[in-house]
PDB file of N, CA and C in Angstrom:
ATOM      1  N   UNK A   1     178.264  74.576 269.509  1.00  0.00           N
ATOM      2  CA  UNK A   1     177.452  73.911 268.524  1.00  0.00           C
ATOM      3  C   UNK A   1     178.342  72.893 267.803  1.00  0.00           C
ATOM      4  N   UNK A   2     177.814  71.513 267.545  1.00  0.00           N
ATOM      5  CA  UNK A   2     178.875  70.579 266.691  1.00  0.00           C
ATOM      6  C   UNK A   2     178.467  70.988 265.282  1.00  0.00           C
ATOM      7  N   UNK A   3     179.418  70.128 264.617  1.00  0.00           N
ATOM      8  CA  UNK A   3     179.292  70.346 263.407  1.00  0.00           C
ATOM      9  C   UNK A   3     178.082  69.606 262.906  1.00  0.00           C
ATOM     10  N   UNK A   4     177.263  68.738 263.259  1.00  0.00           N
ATOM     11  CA  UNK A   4     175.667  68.601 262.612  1.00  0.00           C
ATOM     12  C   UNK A   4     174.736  69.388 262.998  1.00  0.00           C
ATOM     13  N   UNK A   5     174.880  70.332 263.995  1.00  0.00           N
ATOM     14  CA  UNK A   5     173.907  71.547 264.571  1.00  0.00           C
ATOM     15  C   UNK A   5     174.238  72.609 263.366  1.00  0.00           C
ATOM     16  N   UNK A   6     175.262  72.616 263.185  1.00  0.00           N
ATOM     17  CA  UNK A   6     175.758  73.740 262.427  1.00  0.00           C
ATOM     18  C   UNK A   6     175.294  73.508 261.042  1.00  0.00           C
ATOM     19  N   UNK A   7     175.359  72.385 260.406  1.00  0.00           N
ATOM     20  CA  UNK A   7     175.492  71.807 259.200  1.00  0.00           C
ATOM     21  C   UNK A   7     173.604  72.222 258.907  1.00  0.00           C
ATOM     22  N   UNK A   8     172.838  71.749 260.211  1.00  0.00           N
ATOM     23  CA  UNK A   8     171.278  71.746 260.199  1.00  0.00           C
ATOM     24  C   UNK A   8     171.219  73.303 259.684  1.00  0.00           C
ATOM     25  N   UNK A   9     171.814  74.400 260.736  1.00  0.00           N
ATOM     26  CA  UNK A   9     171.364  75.577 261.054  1.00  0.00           C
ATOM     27  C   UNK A   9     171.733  76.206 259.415  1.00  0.00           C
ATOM     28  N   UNK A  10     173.237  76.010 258.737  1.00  0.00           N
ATOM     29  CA  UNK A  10     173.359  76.941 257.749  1.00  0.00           C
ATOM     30  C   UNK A  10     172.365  75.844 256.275  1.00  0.00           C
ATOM     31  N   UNK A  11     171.909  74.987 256.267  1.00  0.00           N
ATOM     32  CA  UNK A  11     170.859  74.461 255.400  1.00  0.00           C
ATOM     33  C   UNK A  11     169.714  75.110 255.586  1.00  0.00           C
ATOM     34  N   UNK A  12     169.172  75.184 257.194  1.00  0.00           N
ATOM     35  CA  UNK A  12     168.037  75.742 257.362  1.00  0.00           C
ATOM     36  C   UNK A  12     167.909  77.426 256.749  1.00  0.00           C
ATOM     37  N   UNK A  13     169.443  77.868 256.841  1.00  0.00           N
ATOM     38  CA  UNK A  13     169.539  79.377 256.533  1.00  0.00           C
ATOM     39  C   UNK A  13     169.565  79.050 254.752  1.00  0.00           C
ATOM     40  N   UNK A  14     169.846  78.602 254.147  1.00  0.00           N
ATOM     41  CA  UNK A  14     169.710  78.635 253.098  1.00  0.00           C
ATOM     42  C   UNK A  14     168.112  78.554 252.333  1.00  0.00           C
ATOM     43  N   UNK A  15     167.359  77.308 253.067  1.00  0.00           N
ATOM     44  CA  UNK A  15     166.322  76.912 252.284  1.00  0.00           C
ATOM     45  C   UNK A  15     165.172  78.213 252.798  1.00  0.00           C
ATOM     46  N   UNK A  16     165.537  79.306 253.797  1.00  0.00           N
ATOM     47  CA  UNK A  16     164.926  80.367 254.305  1.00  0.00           C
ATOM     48  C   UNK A  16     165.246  81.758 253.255  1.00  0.00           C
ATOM     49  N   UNK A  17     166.248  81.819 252.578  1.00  0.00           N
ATOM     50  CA  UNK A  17     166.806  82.147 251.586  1.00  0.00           C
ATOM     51  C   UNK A  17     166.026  82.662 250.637  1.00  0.00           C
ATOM     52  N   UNK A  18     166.054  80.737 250.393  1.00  0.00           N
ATOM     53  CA  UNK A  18     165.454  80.738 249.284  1.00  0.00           C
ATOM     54  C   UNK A  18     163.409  81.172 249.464  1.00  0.00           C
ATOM     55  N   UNK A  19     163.319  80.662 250.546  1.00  0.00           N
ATOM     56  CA  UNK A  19     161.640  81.089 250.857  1.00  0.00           C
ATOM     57  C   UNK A  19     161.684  82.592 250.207  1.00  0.00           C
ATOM     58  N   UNK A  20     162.553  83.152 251.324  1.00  0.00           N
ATOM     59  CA  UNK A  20     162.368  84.652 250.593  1.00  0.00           C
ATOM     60  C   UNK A  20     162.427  85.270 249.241  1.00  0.00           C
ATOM     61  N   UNK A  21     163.500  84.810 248.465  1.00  0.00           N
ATOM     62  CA  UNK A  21     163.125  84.955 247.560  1.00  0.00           C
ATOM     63  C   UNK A  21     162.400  84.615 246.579  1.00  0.00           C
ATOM     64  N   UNK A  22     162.008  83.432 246.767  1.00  0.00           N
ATOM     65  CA  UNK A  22     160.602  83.457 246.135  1.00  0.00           C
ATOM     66  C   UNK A  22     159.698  84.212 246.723  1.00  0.00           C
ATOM     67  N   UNK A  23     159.596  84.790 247.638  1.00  0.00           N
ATOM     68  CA  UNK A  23     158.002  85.531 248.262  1.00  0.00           C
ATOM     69  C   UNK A  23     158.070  86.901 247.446  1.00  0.00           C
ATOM     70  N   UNK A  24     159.716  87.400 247.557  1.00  0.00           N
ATOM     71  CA  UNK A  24     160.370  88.174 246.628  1.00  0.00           C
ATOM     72  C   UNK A  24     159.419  88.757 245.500  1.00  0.00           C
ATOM     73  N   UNK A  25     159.798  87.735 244.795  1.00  0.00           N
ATOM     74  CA  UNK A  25     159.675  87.315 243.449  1.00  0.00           C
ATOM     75  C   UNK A  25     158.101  87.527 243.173  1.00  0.00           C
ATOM     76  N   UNK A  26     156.818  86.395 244.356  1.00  0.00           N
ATOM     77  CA  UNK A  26     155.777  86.512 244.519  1.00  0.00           C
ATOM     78  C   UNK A  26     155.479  88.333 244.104  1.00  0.00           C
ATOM     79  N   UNK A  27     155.921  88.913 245.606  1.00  0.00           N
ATOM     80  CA  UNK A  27     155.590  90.288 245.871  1.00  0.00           C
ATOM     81  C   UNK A  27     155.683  91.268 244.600  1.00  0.00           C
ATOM     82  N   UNK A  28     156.817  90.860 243.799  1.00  0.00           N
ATOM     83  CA  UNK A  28     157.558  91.614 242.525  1.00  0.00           C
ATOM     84  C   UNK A  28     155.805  91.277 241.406  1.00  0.00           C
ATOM     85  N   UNK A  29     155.946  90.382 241.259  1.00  0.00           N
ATOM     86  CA  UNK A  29     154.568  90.158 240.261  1.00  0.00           C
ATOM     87  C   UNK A  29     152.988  90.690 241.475  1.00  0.00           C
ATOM     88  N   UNK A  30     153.021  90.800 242.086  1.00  0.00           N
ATOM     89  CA  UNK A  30     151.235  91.396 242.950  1.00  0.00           C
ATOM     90  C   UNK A  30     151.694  93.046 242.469  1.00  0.00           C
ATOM     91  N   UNK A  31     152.983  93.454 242.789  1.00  0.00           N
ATOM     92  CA  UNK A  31     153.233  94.918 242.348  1.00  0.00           C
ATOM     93  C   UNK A  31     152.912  95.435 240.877  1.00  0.00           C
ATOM     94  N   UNK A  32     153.693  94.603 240.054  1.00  0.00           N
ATOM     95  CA  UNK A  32     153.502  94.914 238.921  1.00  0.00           C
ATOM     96  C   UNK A  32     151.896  94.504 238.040  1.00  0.00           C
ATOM     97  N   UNK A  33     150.942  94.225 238.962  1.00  0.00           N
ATOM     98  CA  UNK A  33     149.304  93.999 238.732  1.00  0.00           C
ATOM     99  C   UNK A  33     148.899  95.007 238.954  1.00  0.00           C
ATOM    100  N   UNK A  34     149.155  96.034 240.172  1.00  0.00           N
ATOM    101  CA  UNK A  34     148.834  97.002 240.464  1.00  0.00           C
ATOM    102  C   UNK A  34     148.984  98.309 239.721  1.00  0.00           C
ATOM    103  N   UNK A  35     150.513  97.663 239.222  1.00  0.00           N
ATOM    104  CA  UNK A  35     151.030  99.079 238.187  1.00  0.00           C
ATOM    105  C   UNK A  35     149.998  99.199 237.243  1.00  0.00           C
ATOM    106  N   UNK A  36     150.368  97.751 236.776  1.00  0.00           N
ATOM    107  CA  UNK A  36     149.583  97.702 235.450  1.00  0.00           C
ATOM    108  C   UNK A  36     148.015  98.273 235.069  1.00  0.00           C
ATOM    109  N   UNK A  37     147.145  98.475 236.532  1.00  0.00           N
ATOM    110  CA  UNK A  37     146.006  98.140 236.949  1.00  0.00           C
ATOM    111  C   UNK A  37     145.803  99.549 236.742  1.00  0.00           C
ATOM    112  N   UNK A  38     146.782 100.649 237.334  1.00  0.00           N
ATOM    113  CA  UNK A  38     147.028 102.190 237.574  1.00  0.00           C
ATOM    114  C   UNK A  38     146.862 102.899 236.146  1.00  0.00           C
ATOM    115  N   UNK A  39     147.926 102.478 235.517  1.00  0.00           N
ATOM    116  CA  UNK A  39     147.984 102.718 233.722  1.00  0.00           C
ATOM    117  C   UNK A  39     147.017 102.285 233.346  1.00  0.00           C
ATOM    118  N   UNK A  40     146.273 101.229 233.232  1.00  0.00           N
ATOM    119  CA  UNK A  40     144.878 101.223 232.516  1.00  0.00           C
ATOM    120  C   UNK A  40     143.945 101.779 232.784  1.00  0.00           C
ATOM    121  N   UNK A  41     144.065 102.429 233.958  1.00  0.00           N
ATOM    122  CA  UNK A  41     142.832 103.326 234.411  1.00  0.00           C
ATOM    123  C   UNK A  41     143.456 104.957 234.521  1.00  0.00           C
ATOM    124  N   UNK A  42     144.706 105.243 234.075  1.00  0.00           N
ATOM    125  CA  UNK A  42     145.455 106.340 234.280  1.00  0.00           C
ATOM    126  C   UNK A  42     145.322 107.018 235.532  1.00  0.00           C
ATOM    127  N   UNK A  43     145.506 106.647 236.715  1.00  0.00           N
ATOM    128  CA  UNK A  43     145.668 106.981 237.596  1.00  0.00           C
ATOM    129  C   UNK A  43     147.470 106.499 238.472  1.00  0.00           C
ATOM    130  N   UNK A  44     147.298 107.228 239.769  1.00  0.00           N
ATOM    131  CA  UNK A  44     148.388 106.924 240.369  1.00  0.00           C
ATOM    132  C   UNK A  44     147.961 106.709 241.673  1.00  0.00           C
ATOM    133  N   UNK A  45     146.787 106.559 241.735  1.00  0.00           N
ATOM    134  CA  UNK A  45     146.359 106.121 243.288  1.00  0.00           C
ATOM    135  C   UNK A  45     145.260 104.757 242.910  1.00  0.00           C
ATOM    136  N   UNK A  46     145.237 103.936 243.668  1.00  0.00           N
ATOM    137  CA  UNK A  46     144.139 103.055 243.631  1.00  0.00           C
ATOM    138  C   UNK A  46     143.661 102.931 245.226  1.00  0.00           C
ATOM    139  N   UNK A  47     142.984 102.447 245.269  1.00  0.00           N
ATOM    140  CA  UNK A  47     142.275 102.461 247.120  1.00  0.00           C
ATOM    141  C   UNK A  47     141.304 101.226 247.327  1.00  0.00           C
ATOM    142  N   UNK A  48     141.066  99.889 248.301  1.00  0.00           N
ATOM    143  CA  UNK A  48     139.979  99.240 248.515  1.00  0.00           C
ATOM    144  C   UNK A  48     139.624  99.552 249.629  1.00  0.00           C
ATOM    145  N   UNK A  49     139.304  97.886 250.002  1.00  0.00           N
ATOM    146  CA  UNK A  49     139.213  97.748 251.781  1.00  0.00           C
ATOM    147  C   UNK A  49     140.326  97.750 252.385  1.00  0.00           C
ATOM    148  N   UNK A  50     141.006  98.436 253.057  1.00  0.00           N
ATOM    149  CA  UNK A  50     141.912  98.885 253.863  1.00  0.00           C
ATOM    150  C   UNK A  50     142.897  98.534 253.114  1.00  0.00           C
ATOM    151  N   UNK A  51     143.395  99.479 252.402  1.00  0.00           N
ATOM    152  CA  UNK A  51     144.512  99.640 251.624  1.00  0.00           C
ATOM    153  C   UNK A  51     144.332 100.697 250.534  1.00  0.00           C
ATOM    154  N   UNK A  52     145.410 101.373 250.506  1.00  0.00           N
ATOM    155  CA  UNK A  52     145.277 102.496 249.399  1.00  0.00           C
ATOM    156  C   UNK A  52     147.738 102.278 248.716  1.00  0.00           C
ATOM    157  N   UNK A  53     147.335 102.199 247.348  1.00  0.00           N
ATOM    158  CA  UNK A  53     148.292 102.199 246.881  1.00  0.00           C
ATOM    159  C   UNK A  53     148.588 103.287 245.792  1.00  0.00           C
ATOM    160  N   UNK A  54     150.021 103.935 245.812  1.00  0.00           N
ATOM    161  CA  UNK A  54     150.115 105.091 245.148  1.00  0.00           C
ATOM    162  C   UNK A  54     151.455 104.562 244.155  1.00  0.00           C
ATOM    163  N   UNK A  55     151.545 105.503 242.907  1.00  0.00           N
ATOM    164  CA  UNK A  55     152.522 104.905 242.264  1.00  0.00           C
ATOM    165  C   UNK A  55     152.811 106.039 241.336  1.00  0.00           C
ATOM    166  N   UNK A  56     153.533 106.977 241.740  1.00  0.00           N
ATOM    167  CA  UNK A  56     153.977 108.358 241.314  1.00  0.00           C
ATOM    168  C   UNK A  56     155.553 108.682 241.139  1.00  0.00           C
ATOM    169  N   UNK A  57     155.785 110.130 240.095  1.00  0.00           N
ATOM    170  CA  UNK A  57     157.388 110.090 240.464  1.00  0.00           C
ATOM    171  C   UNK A  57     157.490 111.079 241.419  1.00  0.00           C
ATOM    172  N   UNK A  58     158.622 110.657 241.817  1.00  0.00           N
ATOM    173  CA  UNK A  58     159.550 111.449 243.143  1.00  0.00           C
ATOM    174  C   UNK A  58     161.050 112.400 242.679  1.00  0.00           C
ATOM    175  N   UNK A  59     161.209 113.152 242.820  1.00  0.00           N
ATOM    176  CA  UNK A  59     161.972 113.638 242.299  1.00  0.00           C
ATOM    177  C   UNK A  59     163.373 113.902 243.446  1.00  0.00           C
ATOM    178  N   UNK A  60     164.664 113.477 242.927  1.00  0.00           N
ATOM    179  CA  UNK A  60     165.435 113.589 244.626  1.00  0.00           C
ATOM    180  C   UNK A  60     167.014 114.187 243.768  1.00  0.00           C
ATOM    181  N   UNK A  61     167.459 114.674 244.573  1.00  0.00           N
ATOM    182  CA  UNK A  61     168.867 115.463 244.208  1.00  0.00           C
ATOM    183  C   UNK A  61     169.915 114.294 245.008  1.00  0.00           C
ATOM    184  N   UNK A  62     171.018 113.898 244.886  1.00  0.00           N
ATOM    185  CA  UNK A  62     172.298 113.038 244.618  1.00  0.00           C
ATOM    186  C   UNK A  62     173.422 113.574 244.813  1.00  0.00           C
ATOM    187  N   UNK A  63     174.651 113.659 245.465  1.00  0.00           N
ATOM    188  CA  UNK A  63     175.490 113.892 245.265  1.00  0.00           C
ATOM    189  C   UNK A  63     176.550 113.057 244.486  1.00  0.00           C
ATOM    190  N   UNK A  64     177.181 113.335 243.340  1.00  0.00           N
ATOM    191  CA  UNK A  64     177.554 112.466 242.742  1.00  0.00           C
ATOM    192  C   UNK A  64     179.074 112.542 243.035  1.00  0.00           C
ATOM    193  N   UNK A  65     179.729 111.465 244.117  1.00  0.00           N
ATOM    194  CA  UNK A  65     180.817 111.613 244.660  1.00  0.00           C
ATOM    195  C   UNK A  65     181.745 111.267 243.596  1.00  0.00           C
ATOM    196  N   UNK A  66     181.693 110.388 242.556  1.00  0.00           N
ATOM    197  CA  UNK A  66     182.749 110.070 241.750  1.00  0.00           C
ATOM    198  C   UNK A  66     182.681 110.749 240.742  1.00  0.00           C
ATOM    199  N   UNK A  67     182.075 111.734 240.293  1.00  0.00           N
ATOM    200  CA  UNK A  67     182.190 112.901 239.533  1.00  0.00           C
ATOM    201  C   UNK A  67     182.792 113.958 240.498  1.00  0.00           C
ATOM    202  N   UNK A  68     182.945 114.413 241.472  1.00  0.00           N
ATOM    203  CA  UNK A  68     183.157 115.126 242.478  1.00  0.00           C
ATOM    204  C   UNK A  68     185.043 114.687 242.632  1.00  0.00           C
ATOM    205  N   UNK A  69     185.203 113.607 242.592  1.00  0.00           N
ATOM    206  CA  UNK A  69     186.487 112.770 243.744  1.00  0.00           C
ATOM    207  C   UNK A  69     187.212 112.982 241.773  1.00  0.00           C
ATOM    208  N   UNK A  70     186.694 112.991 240.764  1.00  0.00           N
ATOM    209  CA  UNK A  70     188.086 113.188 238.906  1.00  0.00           C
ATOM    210  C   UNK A  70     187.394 114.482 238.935  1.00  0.00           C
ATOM    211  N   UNK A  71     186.992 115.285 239.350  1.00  0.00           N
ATOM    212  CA  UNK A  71     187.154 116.698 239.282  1.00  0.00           C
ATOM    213  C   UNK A  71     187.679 117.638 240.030  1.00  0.00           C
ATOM    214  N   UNK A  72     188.022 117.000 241.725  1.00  0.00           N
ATOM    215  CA  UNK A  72     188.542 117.498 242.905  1.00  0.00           C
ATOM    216  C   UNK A  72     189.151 116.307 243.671  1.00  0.00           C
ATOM    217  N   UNK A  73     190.063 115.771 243.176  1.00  0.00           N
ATOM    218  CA  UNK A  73     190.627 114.707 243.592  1.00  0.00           C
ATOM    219  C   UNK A  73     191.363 115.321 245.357  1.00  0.00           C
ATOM    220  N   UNK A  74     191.932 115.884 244.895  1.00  0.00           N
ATOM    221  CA  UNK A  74     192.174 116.780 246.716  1.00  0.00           C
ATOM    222  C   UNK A  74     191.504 117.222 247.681  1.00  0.00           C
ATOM    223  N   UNK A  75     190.393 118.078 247.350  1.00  0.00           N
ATOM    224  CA  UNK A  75     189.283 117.868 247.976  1.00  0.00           C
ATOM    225  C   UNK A  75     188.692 116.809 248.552  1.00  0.00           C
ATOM    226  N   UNK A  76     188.299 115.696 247.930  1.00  0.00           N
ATOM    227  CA  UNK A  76     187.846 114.449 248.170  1.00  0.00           C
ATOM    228  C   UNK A  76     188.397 113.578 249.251  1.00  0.00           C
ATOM    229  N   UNK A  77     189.803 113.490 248.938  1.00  0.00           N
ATOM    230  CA  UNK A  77     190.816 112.812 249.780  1.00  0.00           C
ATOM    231  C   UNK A  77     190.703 113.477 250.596  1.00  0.00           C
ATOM    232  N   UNK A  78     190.359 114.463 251.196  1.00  0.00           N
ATOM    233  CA  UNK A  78     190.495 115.520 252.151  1.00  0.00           C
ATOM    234  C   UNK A  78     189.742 115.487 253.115  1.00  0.00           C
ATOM    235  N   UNK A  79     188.241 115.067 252.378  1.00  0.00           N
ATOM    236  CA  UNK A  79     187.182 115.176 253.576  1.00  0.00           C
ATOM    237  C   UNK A  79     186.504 113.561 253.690  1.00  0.00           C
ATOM    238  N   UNK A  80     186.974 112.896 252.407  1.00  0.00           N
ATOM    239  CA  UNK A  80     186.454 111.218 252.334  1.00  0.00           C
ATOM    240  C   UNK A  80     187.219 110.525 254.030  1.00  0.00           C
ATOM    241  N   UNK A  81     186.589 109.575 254.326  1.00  0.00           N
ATOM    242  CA  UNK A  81     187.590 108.505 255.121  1.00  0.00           C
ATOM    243  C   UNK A  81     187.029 107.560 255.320  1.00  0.00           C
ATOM    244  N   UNK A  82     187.250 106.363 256.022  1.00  0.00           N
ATOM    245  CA  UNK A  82     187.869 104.943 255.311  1.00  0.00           C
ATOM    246  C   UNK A  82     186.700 104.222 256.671  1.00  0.00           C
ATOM    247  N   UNK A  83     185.952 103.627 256.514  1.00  0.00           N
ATOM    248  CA  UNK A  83     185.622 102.774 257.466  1.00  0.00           C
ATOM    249  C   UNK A  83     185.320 101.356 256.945  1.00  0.00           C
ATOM    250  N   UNK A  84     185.138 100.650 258.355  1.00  0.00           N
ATOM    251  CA  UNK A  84     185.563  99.084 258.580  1.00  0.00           C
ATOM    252  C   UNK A  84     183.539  98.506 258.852  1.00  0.00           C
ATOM    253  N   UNK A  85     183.738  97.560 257.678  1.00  0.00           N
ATOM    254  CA  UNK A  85     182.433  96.811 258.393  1.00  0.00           C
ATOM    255  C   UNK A  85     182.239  95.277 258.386  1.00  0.00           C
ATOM    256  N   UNK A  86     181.696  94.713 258.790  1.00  0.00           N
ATOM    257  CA  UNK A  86     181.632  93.610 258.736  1.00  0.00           C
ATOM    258  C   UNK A  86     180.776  92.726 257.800  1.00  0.00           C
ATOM    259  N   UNK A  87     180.970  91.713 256.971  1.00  0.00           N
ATOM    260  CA  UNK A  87     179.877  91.085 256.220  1.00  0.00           C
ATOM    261  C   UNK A  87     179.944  89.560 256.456  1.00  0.00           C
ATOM    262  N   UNK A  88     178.992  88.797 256.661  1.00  0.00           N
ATOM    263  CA  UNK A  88     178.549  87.784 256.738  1.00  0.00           C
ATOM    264  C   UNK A  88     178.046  86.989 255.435  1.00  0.00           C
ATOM    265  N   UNK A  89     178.621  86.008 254.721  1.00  0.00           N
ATOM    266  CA  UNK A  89     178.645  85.571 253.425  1.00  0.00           C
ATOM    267  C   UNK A  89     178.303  83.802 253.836  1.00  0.00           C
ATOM    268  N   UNK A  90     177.203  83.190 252.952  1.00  0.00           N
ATOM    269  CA  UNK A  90     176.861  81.644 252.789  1.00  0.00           C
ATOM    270  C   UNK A  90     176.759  81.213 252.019  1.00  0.00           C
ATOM    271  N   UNK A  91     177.564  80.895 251.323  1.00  0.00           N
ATOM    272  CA  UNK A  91     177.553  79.953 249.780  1.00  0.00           C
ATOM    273  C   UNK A  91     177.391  78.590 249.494  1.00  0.00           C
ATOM    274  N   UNK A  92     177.405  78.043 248.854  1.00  0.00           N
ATOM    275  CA  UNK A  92     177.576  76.794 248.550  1.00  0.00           C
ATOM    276  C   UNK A  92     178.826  76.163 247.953  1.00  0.00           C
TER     277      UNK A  92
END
């Protein structure tokens, strides 16, 4: 690829970016209509034409490793280990 293919492709990746986050953003406000929609009618389910939306708590257990790793620092080191990943970064 030359450098004006390239130059096209990481612009095109940017202004795709940005699409998303605005749709983001879109999606973030249709959600919070729904919430809102739930609480005024005190419910946690709503339902139409093909679609049913729920909005309840969940309750989930955590292991909290960095409370775990200053209370059992040996332990931790013991069974923790180290991996490699890759990240892909586009800035301006």
């Amino acid at each position: 690829m030359n450098m004006n293919e390239l130059n096209t492709t990481a612009q095109s990746l940017m202004s795709v970016r940005g699409m998303i986050e605005e749709l983001q953003a879109e999606a973030e406000a249709l959600t919070d209509r729904l919430k809102a929609a739930m609480v005024e009618q005190g419910t946690e389910a709503l339902q139409g034409d093909g679609w049913k939306a729920t909005w309840k708590n969940v309750n989930n257990h955590r292991f909290d490793s960095k409370s775990f790793k200053a209370d059992h620092a040996d332990l931790y080191s013991q069974y923790s280990k180290a991996t490699t990943t890759t990240r892909f970064v586009l800035s301006v």
